[in-house]
Protein backbone atom coordinates (compact mmCIF):
# COMPACT_ATOMS: atom_id res chain seq x y z
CA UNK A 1 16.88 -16.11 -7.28
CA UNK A 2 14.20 -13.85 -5.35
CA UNK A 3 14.73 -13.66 -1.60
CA UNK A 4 11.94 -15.38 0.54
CA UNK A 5 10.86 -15.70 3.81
CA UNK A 6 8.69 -18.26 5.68
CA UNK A 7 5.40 -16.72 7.09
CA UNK A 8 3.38 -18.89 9.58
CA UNK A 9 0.01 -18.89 11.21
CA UNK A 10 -2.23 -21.11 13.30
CA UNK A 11 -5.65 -21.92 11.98
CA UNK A 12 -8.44 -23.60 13.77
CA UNK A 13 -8.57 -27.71 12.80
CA UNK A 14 -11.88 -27.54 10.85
CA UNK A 15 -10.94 -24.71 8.76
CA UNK A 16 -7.42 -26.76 7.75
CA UNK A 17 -9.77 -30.09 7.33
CA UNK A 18 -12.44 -27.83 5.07
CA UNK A 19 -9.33 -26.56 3.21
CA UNK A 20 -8.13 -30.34 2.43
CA UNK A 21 -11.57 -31.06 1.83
CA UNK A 22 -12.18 -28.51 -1.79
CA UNK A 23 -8.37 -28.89 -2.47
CA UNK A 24 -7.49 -24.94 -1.19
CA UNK A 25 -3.64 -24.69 -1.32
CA UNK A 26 -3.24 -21.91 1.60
CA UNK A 27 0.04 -20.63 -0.04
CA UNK A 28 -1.41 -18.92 -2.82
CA UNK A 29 -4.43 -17.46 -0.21
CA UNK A 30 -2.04 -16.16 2.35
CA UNK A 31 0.26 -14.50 -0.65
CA UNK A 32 -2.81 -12.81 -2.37
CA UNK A 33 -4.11 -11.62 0.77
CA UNK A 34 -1.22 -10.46 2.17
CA UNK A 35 -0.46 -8.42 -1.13
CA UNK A 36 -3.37 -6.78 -0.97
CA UNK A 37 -3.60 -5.82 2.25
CA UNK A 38 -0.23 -4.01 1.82
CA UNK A 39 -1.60 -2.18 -1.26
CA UNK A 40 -4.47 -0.81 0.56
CA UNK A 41 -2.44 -0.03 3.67
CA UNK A 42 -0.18 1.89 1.45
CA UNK A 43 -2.89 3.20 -0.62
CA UNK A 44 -4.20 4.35 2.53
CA UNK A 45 -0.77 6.10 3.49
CA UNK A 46 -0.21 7.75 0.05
CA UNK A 47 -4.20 9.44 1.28
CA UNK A 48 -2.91 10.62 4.34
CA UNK A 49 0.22 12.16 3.29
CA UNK A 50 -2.08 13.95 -0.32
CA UNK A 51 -4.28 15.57 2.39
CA UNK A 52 -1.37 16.82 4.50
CA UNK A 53 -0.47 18.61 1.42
CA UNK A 54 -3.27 19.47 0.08
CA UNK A 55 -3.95 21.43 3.51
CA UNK A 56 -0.54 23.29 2.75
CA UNK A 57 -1.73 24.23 -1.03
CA UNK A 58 -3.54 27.05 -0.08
CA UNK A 59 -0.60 28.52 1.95
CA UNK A 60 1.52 29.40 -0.64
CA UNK A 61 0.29 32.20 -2.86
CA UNK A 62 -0.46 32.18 -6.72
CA UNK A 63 2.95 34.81 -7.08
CA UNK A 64 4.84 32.59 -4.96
CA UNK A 65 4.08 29.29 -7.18
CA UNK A 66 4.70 31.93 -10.18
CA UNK A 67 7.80 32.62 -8.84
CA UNK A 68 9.16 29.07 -8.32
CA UNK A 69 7.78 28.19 -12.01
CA UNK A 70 10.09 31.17 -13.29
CA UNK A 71 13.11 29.64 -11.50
CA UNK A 72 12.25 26.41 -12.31
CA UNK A 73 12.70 27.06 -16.08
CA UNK A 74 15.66 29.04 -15.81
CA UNK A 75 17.62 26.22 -14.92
């Protein structure tokens, strides 16, 4: 069985009575919403650390990459 946790948060009293009122299960909300907001914060992280190395690429020199290529196939 998957592992779960509870996750709580306060809402103003209309908004809850509007939810009751058009049948919106906030379960379902709060997961989809919360899954996508950690895909685009991690989305966001996987930008950050491409441009880190894409500011490195041009550091290493076109014999140097040769080189590693060489030794890569070797093994």
């Amino acid at each position: 069985m998957a592992d779960y946790v509870v996750v709580a948060t306060k809402i103003p009293r209309k908004l809850k009575e509007l939810m009751d009122r058009l049948g919106i299960k906030p379960s379902p909300v709060m997961r989809r919403a919360l899954k996508e907001e950690v895909r685009r914060k991690i989305l966001e992280e996987l930008e950050r650390r491409a441009e880190r190395l894409r500011k490195r690429l041009p550091e290493i020199s076109d014999e140097e990459i040769a080189e590693l290529i060489r030794e890569d196939r070797e093994r």
